[in-house]
Each structure stands twice: as structure tokens, then as C-alpha cells.
Protein backbone atom coordinates (compact mmCIF):
# COMPACT_ATOMS: atom_id res chain seq x y z
CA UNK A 1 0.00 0.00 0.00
CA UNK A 2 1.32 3.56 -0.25
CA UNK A 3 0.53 6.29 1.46
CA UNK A 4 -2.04 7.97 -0.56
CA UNK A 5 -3.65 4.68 -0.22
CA UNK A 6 -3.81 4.02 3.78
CA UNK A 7 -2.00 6.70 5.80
CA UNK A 8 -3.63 9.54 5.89
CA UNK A 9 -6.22 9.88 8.24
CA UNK A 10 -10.12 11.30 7.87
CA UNK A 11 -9.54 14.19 10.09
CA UNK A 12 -6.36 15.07 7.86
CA UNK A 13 -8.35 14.51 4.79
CA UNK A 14 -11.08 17.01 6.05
CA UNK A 15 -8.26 19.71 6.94
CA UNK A 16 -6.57 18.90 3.16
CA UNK A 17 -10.85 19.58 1.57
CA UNK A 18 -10.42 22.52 3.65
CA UNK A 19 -7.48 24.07 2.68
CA UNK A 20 -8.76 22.60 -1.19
CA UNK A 21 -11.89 24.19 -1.56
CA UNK A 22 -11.16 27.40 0.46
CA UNK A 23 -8.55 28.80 -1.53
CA UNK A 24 -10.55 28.07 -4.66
CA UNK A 25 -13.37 29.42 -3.31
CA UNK A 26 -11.58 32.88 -3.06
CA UNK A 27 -9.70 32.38 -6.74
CA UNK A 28 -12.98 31.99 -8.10
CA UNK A 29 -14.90 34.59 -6.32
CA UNK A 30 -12.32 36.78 -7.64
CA UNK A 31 -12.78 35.51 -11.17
CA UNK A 32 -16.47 35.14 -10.82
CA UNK A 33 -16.80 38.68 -9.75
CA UNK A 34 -15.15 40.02 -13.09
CA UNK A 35 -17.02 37.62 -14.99
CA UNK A 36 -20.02 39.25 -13.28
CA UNK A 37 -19.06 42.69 -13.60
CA UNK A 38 -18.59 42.15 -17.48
CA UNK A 39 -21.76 41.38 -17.62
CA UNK A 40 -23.59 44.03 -15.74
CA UNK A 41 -21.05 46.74 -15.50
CA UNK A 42 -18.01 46.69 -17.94
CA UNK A 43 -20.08 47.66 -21.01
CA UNK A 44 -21.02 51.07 -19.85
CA UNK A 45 -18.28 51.86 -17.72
CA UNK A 46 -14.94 50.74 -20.07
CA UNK A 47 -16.79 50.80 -23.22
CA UNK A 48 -19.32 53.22 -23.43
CA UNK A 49 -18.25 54.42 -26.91
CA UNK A 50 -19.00 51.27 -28.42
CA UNK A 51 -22.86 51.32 -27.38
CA UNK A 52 -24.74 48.35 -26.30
CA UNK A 53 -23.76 45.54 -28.25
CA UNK A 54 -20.29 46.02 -29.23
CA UNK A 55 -19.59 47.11 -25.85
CA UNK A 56 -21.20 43.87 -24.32
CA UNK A 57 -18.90 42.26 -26.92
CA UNK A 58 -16.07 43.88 -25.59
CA UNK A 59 -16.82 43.48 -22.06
CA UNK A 60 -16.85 39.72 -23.05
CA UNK A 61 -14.07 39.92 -24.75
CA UNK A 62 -11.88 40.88 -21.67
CA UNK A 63 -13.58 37.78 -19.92
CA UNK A 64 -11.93 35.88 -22.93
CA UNK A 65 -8.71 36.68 -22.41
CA UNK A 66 -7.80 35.39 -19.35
CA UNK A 67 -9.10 31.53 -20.81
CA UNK A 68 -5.99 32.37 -23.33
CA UNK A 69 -3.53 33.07 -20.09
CA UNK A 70 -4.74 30.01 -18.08
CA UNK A 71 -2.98 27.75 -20.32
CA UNK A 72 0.14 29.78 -20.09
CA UNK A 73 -0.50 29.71 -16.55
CA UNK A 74 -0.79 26.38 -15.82
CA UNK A 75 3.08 25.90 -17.72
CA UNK A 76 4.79 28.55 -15.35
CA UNK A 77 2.65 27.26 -12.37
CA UNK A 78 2.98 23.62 -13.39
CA UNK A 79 6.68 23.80 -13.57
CA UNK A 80 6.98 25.19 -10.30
CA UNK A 81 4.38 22.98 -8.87
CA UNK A 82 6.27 19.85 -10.31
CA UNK A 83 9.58 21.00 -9.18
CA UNK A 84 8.73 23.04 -6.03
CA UNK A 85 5.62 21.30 -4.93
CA UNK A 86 1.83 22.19 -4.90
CA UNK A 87 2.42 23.75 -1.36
CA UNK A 88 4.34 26.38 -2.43
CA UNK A 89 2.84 26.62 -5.75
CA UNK A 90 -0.37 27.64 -4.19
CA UNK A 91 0.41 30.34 -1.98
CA UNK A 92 1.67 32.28 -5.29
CA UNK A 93 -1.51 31.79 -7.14
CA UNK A 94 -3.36 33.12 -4.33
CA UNK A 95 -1.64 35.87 -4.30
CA UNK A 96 -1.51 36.72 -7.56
CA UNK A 97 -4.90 36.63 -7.76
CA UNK A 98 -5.40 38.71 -4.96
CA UNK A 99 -3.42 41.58 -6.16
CA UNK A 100 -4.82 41.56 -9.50
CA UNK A 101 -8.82 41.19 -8.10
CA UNK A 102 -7.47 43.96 -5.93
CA UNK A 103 -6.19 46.41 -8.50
CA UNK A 104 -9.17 46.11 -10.76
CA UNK A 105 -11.18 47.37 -7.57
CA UNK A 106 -9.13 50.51 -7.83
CA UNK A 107 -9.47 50.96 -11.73
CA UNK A 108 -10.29 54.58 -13.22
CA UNK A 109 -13.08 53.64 -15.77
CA UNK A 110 -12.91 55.35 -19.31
CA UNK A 111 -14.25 58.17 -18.56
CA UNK A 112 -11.47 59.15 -16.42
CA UNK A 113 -8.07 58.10 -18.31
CA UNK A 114 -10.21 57.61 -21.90
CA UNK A 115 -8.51 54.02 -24.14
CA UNK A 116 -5.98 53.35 -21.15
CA UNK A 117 -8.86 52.02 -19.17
CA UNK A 118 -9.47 49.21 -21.02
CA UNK A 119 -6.01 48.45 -21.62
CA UNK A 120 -5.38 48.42 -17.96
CA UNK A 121 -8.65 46.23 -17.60
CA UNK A 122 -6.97 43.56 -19.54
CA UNK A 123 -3.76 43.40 -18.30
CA UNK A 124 -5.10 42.78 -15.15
CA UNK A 125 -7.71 40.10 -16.23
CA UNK A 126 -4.14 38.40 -17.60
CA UNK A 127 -2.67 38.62 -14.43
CA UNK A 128 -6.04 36.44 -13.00
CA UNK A 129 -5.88 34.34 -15.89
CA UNK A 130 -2.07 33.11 -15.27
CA UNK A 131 -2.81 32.24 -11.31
CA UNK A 132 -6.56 30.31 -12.11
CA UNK A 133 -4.47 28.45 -14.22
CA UNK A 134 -2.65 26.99 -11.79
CA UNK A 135 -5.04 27.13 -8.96
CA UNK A 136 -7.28 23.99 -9.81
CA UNK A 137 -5.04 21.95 -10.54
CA UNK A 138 -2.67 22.72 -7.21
CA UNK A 139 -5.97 22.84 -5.04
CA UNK A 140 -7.02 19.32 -6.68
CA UNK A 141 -3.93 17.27 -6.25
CA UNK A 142 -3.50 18.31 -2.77
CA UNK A 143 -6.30 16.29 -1.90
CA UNK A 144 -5.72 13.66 -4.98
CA UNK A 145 -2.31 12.71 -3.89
CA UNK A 146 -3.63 12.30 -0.81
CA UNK A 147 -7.02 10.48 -0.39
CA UNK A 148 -7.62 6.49 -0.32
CA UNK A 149 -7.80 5.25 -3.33
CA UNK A 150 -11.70 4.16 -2.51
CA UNK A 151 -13.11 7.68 -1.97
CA UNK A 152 -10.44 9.62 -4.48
CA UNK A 153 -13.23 10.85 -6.40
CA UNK A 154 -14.71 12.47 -3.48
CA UNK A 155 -12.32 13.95 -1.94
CA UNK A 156 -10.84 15.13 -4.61
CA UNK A 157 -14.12 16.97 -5.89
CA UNK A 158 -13.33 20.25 -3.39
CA UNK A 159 -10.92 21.94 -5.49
CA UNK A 160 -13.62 21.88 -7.95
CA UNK A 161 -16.73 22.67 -5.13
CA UNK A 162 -14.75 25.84 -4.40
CA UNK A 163 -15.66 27.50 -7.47
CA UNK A 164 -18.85 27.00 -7.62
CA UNK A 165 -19.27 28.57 -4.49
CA UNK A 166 -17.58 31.25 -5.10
CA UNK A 167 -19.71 31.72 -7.91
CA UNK A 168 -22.52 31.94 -5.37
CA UNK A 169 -20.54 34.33 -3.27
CA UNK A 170 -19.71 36.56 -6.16
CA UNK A 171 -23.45 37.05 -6.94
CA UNK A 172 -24.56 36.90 -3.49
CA UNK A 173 -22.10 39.96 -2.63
CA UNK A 174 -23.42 41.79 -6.13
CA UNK A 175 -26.74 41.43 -4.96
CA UNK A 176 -26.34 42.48 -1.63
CA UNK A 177 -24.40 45.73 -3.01
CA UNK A 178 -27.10 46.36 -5.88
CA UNK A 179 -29.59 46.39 -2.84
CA UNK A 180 -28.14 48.55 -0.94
CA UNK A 181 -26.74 51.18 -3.49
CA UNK A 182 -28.76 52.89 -6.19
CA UNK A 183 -27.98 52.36 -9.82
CA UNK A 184 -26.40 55.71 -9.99
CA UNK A 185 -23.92 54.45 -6.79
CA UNK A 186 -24.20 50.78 -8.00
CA UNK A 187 -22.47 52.24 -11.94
CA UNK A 188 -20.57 54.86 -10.16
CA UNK A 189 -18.68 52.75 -7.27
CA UNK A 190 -20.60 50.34 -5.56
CA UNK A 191 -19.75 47.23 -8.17
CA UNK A 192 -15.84 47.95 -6.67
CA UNK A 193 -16.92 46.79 -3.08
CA UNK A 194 -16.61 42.89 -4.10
CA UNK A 195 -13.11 43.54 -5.85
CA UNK A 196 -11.53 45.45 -2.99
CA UNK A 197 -13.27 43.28 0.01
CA UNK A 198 -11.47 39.97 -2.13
CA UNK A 199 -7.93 41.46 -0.01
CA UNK A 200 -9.80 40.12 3.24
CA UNK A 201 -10.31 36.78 1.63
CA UNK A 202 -7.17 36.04 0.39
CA UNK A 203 -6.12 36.79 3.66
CA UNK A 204 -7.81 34.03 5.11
CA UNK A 205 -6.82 31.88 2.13
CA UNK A 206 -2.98 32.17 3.10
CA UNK A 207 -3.42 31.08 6.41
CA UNK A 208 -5.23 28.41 6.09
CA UNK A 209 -2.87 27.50 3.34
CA UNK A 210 0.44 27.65 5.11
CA UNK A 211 -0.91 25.41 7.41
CA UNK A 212 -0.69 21.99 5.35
CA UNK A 213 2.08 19.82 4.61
CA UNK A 214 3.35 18.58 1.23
CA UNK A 215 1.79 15.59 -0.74
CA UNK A 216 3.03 11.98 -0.07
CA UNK A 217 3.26 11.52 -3.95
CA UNK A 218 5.36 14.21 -4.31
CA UNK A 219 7.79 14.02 -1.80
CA UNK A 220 8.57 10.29 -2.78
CA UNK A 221 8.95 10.94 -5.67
CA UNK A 222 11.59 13.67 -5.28
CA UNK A 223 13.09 11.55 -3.22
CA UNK A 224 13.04 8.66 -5.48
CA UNK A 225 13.92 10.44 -8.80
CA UNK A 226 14.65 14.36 -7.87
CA UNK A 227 12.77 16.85 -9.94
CA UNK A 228 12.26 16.65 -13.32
CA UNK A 229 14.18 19.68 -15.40
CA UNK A 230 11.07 20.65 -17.57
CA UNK A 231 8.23 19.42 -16.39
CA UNK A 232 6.13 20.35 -19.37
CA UNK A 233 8.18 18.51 -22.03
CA UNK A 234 8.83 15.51 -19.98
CA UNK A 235 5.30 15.14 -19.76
CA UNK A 236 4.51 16.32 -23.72
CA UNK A 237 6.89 13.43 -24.29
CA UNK A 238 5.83 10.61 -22.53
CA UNK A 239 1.98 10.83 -22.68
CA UNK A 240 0.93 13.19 -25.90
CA UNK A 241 -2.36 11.14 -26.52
CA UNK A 242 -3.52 11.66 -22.77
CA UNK A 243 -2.79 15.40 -23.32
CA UNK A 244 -4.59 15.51 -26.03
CA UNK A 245 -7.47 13.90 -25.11
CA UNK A 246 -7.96 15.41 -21.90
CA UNK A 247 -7.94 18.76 -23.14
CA UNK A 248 -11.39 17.84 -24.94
CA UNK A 249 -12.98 16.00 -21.73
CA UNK A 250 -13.92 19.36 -20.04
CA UNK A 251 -14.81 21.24 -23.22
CA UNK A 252 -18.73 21.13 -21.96
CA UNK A 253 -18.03 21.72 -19.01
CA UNK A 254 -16.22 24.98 -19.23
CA UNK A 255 -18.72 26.03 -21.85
CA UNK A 256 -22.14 25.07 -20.02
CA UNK A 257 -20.30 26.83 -16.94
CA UNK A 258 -19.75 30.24 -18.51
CA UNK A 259 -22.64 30.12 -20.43
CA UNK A 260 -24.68 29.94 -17.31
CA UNK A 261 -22.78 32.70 -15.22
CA UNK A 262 -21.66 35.01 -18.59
CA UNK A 263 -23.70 34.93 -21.13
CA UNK A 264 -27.21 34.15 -19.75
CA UNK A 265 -26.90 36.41 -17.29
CA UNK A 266 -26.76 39.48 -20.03
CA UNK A 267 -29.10 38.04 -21.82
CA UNK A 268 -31.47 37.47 -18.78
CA UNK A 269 -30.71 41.66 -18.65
CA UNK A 270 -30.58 42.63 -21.95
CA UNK A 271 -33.07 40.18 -23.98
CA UNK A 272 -35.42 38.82 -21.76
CA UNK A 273 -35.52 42.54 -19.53
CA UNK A 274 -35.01 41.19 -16.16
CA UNK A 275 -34.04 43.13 -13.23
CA UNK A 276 -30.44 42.28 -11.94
CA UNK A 277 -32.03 41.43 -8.59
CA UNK A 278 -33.53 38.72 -10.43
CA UNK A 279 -30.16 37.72 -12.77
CA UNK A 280 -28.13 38.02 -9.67
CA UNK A 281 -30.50 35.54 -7.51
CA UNK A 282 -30.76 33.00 -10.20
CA UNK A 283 -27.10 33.39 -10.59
CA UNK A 284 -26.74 32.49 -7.43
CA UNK A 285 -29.29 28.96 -7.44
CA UNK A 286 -27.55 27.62 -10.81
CA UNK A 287 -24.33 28.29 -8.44
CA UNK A 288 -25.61 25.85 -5.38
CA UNK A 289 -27.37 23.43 -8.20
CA UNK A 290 -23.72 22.99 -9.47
CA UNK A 291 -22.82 22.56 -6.34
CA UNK A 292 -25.21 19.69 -5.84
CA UNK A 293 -24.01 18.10 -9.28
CA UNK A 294 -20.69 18.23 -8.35
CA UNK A 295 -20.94 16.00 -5.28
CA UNK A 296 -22.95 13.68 -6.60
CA UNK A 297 -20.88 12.99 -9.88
CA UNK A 298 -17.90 12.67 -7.68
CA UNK A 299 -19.65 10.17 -5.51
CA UNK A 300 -20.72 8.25 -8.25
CA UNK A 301 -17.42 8.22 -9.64
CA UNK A 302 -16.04 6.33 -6.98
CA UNK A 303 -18.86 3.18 -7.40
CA UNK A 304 -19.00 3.45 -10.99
CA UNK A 305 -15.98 5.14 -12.55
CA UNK A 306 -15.07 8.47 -13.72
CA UNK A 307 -15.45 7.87 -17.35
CA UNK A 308 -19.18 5.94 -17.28
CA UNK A 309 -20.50 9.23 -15.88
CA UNK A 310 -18.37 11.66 -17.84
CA UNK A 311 -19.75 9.89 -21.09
CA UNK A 312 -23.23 10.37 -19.45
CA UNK A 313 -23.32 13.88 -18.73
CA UNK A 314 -22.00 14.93 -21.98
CA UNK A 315 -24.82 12.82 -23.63
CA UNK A 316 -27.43 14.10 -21.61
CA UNK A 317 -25.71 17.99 -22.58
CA UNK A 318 -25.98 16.99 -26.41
CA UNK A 319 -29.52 16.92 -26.43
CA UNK A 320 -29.65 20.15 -23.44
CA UNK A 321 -27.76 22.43 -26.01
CA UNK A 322 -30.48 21.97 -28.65
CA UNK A 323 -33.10 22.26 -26.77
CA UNK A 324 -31.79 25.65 -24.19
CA UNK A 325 -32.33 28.86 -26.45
CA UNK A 326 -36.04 27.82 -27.48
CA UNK A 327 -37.26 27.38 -24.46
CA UNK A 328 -35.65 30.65 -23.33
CA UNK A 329 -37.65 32.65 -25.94
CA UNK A 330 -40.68 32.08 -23.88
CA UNK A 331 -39.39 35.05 -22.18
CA UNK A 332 -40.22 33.39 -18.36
CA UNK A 333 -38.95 34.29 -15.23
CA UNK A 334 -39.54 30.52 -13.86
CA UNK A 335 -37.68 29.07 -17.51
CA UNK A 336 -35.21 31.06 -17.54
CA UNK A 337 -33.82 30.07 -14.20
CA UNK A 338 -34.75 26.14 -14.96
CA UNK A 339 -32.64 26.77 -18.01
CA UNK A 340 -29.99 28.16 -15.81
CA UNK A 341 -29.86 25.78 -13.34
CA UNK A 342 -30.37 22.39 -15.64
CA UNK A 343 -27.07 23.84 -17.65
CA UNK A 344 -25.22 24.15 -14.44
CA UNK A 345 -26.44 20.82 -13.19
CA UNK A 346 -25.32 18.77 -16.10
CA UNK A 347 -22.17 20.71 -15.97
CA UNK A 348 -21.55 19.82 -12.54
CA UNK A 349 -22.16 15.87 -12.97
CA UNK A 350 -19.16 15.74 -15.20
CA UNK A 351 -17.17 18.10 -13.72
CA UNK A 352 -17.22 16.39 -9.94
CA UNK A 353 -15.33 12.51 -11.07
CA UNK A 354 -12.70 14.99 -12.90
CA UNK A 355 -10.88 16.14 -9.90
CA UNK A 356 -9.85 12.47 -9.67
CA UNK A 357 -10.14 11.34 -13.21
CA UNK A 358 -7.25 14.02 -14.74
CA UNK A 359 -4.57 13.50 -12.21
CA UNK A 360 -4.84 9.72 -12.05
CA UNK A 361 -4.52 10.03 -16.20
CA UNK A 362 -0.08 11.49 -15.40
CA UNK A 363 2.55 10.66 -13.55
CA UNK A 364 3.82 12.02 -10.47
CA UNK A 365 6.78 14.04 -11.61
CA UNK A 366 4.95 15.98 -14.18
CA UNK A 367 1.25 15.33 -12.98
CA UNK A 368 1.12 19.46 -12.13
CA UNK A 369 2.33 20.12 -15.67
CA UNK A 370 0.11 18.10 -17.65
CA UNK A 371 -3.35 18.27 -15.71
CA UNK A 372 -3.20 21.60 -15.66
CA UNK A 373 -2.31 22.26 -19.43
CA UNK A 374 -5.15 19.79 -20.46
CA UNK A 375 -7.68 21.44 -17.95
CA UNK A 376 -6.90 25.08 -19.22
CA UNK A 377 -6.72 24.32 -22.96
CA UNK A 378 -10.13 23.11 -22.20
CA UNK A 379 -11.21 26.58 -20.66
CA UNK A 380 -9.95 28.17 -23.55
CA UNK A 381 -12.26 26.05 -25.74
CA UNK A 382 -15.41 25.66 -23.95
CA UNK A 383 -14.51 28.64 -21.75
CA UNK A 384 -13.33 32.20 -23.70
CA UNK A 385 -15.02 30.83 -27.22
CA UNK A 386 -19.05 30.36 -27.03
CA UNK A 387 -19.81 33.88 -24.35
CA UNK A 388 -17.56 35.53 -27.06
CA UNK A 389 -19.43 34.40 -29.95
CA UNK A 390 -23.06 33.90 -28.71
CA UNK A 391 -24.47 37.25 -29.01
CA UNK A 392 -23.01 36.93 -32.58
CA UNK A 393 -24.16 33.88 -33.42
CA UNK A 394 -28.12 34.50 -31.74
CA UNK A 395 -28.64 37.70 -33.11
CA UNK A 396 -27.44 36.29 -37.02
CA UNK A 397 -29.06 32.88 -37.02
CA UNK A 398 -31.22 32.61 -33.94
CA UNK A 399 -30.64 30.79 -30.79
CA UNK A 400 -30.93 27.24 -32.69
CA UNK A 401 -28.00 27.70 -34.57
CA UNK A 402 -26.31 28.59 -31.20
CA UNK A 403 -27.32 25.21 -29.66
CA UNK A 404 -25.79 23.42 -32.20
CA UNK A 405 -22.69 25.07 -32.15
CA UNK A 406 -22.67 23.90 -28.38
CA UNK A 407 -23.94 20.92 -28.90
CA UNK A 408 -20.82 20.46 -31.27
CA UNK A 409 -18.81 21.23 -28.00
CA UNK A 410 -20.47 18.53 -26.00
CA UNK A 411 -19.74 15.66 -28.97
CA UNK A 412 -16.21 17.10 -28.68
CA UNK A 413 -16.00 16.16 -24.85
CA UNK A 414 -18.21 12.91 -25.35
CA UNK A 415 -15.89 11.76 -28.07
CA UNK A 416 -12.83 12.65 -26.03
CA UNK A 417 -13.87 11.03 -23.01
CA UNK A 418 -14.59 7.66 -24.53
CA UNK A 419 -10.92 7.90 -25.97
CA UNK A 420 -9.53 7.38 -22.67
CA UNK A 421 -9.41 4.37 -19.99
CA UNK A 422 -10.77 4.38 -17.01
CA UNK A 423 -8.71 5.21 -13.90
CA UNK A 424 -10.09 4.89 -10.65
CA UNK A 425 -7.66 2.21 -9.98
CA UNK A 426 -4.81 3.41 -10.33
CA UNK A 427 -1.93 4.28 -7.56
CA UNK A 428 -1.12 8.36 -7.47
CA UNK A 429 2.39 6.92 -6.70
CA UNK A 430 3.14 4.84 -9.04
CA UNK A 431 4.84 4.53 -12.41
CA UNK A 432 2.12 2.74 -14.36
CA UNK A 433 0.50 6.35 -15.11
CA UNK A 434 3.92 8.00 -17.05
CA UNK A 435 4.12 4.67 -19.84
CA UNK A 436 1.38 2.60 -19.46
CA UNK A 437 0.54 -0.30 -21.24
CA UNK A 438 -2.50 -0.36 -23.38
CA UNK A 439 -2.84 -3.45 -23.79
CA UNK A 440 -2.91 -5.01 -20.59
CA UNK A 441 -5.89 -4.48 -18.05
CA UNK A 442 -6.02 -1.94 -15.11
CA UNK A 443 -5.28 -3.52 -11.87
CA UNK A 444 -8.70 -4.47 -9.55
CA UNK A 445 -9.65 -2.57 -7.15
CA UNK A 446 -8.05 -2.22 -4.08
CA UNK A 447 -4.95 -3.40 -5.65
CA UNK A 448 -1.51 -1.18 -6.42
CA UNK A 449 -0.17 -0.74 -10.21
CA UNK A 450 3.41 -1.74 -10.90
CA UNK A 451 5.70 -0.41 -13.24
């Protein structure tokens, strides 16, 4: 047995969730609350010369570009997290994240310093894109490297729980400001409270943070083998096919996701003419209903594999994405957030077995590297490309045409899924994951791989 497998104990596990899913709670409040702000703010206050649409466009467009940094991200922060460890690793994201989230709290609007505005916007957004992309993954094999082999897939699902509720504490803190300010205050300064009150959070992230200890996996294998020199090619190298691959499993999830807390949330606004009280509340239910989904894939992952209900959710999604945008033209208060939550739902079922099912895919000495590439080219896919192109695509050809193009997304992950074995099996410590075999069967349960 190893010690991922039997040594760690349950109130060790609960402190490792803790430290998991608090820190990415804060990351993703922080990149939640932009994503918010783009959608009910940005337009008029960095773009105003563009009017509604382009400026909505725009606004979007800023979202976009920190899905292109994530993947850049997760290389710098995968190196480090492969040759420093995901300890260390962590407490950098956090507080790059922090600093940036902080800074765009402070940001003169257009108005004020004219084009530099903007330009300041996205550097900033690029800052938070390089530390998300190497927050999951550091979050999530904290607790993979970790937890028994037998409840992996749960345990490993708070990295991942984290964000969604931070989603539900970025709306829940809009709401509470939009209450409380008037839409001349909200436009003017109020939407800066959530960026500026993130510096508390982070605080709390650090020291809960800096009180865990180092994986088992990865201080064995530094011991065993020392750190590998790059990370990122080693792992390009030896498993190119699971790279591949597992860039395309999340592709529906990333784009059901945003969807759901970008897009339909200005549409909700803009189309449908509903009061941001309203956006921001169902906002804040499809939040918890991921939640929900999230534990319950996970769970299920553990008794009936990662990949079975993968394949399932993205099935189920196929038919959701043609079916979303004409039920939304009925224009319903009640629809619109069943639509909301039932995207965030089936998002969640395949996103909670992935906390387990991408790290068990790599080895140990460039697990960091390669999860974290795959999981960010992913975002960039399902995550920057459909909010950028759906108000495009809608107002051309009609919502239909829009559900196909996702529903393209969803074959994408479906077909990417099924081109990969199932893992649950496997050892986090062993060297089965860096070459393995193809041929020959995965070990039973309960059982170790061998080299």
C-alpha cells in the first residue's frame, strides 16, 4: 500500500478539503466577480463608446482573455508545482490573484483616463488568468495525492466545489451591493466593493494555506527520482495522446459553466428585460445546483468510474444544447432560471469525477504540468469561445444555430472522453501512469499498479 492509499487519516483529509476548496473558493470569487461585472457593468463603464452591443462584446471579450492566459498559466505554475511542490505553488496563485482582483477594484473607468482604461482592464484580467491556471489543478492534487484510493473521487471533488461557491458568493455579494446602493452608486462605485473586500479573503486563504504539509506523492517521488528539469516537455513526451485527449474531456463543461454565469446572465438583462435582482439571484441557485451536481458525480465516480459518468453527462448535454435557447424565448422568469440551473447541473455531474479522473490520467513528476495544461486548454475552448461568440451567433441565425454550435462542444467532450481508460484504480504513486501499457488491463480494485 502507499501512502495515498492508507496513511492519511479522515480528520487530515477534512483539513486537506479545507485548505482545497477554500482557496478556490476565493480564486474563483475573484474571477467570478469580473465575470459578473462584465456582464452588468463593464459595457457602460470601459466601453461606453462602443454602445450596447459592441460594448457587451467587448466586455466579453476581456472575460476571454484570461481563458488564453490560463494555459500559459498552468506551464509557469505547473513547472513550479512539479519541481517546487503544490504547497508552495499555491500560496503564489493566491496571491496573484489577490493583487490583480485587488487592482481592478481601484481601476479609473474610461471616462477618467479615456482608451488606457481598457487596456489596464486587460492586463489585469491576464494577471487572473495566469494564477486560475494553476489554482485547480494545485488545489485538486493536494487532496488527490492524498485520499484512499476508494473515496479519491470524493475527496478530490473540493478543489472543484470551491468555485462553484464562489460563484454563489460573487453574486450573493453583487446582490447584496445592488440592494443597498442605487444604480447611480451601484455604476458609479458600488460594483468595486466585491473587488476590494477579495484582499480580506485572500487573507484568510494564506493562512489556512500555510498550514498543510506537502503531498506523499510528491515528496517520494523527489526523493526517489529528484525533480524533473522541464516538467512540461517531460510530460509532452511521454503521454501526448492523454494530453490531447484530456484537453477535450472538459470542453462542456467549461462552456455550459460560462454560459450559465456570462452569457445568460446578459441576456437574462438585456433580452429577456429582467431586473439584476432577479439575474443576480438565479445566478446564485444555478451556483448551489452545481454545487449539488458536483458531489454527486464525484460520488458516483467512486462506485461506478469516472469515465461511465463523464460519457453520461456529456450525452445528456448533447440533447440540453439543442433544446436551451427555445425554451428561453418564452421570455419566463420561472424558464429562464430552470434553463440556468439544468445547464449548471449537467455541468456539474461531469465536472465532480474529474478532480480524480485528470490526475490519475499522469505521472507524479509531471502530474502538475500536464493536468493543468489539459484542464486550461479546455477553458480556452469551452470557456473564452461560445460567451464571445453567442451574441453573434443569436442575433445572425437565432438561438438554434447557437445550440448546435454547443452541442458540437459537447460531442467534442463525449468523443474525447470515450478515448480514454478508465482510472479509478490506479496508484497516485506509481509509475504505471507515465508509460502505461494499453494493452494489458487496469489492476482491480483495491490493488496497487506496478511499473
Amino acid at each position: 500500500m502507499t501512502a495515498s492509499d492508507s496513511t492519511v487519516s479522515p480528520r487530515t483529509m477534512r483539513r486537506i478539503a479545507l485548505a482545497s476548496g477554500t482557496g478556490t473558493v476565493i480564486e474563483y470569487y475573484d474571477f467570478f466577480i469580473f465575470a459578473t461585472a462584465a456582464a452588468l457593468v463593464f459595457p457602460k463603464t470601459f466601453f461606453p463608446a462602443l454602445g450596447d452591443t459592441a460594448g457587451t462584446v467587448a466586455s466579453f471579450a476581456t472575460l476571454g482573455v484570461a481563458f488564453v492566459a490560463r494555459p500559459l498559466g498552468s506551464i509557469l505554475f505547473g513547472h513550479f508545482g512539479d519541481r517546487l511542490g503544490r504547497k508552495t505553488t499555491l500560496v503564489t496563485t493566491l496571491l496573484v490573484m489577490g493583487a490583480a482582483t485587488f487592482l481592478v477594484g481601484l481601476m479609473p473607468t474610461a471616462e477618467q483616463i479615456g482608451a488606457t482604461a481598457p487596456i489596464a482592464l486587460v492586463v489585469l484580467r491576464l494577471l487572473q488568468g495566469l494564477a486560475v491556471g494553476g489554482e485547480w489543478t494545485g488545489a485538486t492534487l493536494m487532496a488527490a495525492e492524498n485520499a484512499p484510493k476508494a473515496r479519491r473521487g470524493f475527496w478530490s471533488m473540493f478543489g472543484s466545489l470551491g468555485g462553484s461557491l464562489g460563484l454563489v458568493l460573487a453574486n450573493a455579494t453583487f446582490l447584496l451591493i445592488d440592494t443597498a446602493f442605487s444604480e447611480a452608486a451601484f455604476m458609479s462605485y458600488g460594483w468595486r466593493i466585491p473587488f476590494l473586500a477579495s484582499f480580506l479573503l485572500v487573507a484568510v486563504g494564506l493562512f489556512i494555506r500555510l498550514k498543510i504539509d506537502e503531498t506523499p506523492a510528491f515528496k517520494g517521488e523527489i526523493a526517489r527520482h529528484g525533480a524533473a528539469r522541464a516538467p512540461f516537455v517531460e510530460a509532452l513526451r511521454s503521454q501526448p495522446r492523454e494530453i490531447a485527449f484530456a484537453s477535450g474531456v472538459l470542453v462542456m463543461v467549461f462552456a455550459f459553466y460560462y454560459l450559465a454565469v456570462g452569457y445568460l446572465m446578459s441576456y437574462g438583462a438585456t433580452e429577456l428585460h429582467l431586473s439584476r435582482t432577479t439575474v443576480l439571484s438565479i445566478g446564485m441557485l444555478a451556483g448551489a445546483m452545481t454545487g449539488v451536481a458536483l458531489v454527486l458525480g464525484a460520488v458516483c465516480s467512486d462506485r461506478l468510474g469516472r469515465r461511465r459518468v463523464i460519457v453520461a453527462a456529456n450525452a445528456l448535454a448533447i440533447v440540453w444544447a439543442l433544446t436551451l435557447f427555445p425554451i428561453l424565448e418564452s421570455a419566463s422568469v420561472l424558464v429562464f432560471a430552470v434553463a440556468s440551473c439544468v445547464t449548471t447541473f449537467l455541468c456539474g455531474i461531469a465536472y465532480g469525477p474529474v478532480g480524480a479522473f485528470m490526475p490519475e490520467l499522469f505521472h507524479t513528476r509531471y502530474r502538475y504540468s500536464a493536468t493543468g495544461f489539459a484542464y486550461n486548454v479546455a477553458g480556452v475552448l469551452g470557456g473564452a469561445v461560445p460567451p464571445l461568440v453567442a451574441a453573434a451567433i443569436v442575433t445572425t441565425y437565432g438561438g438554434l444555430a447557437f445550440g448546435v454550435f454547443l452541442a458540437a462542444l459537447c460531442l467534442l467532450s463525449l468523443v474525447c472522453t470515450l478515448a480514454l481508460r478508465e482510472t479509478r484504480h490506479r496508484s497516485m504513486e506509481s509509475d504505471e501512469e507515465a508509460r502505461p501499457d494499453r494493452s494489458a488491463p487496469l489492476p482491480p480494485a483495491g490493488e496497487t499498479a506496478t511499473a
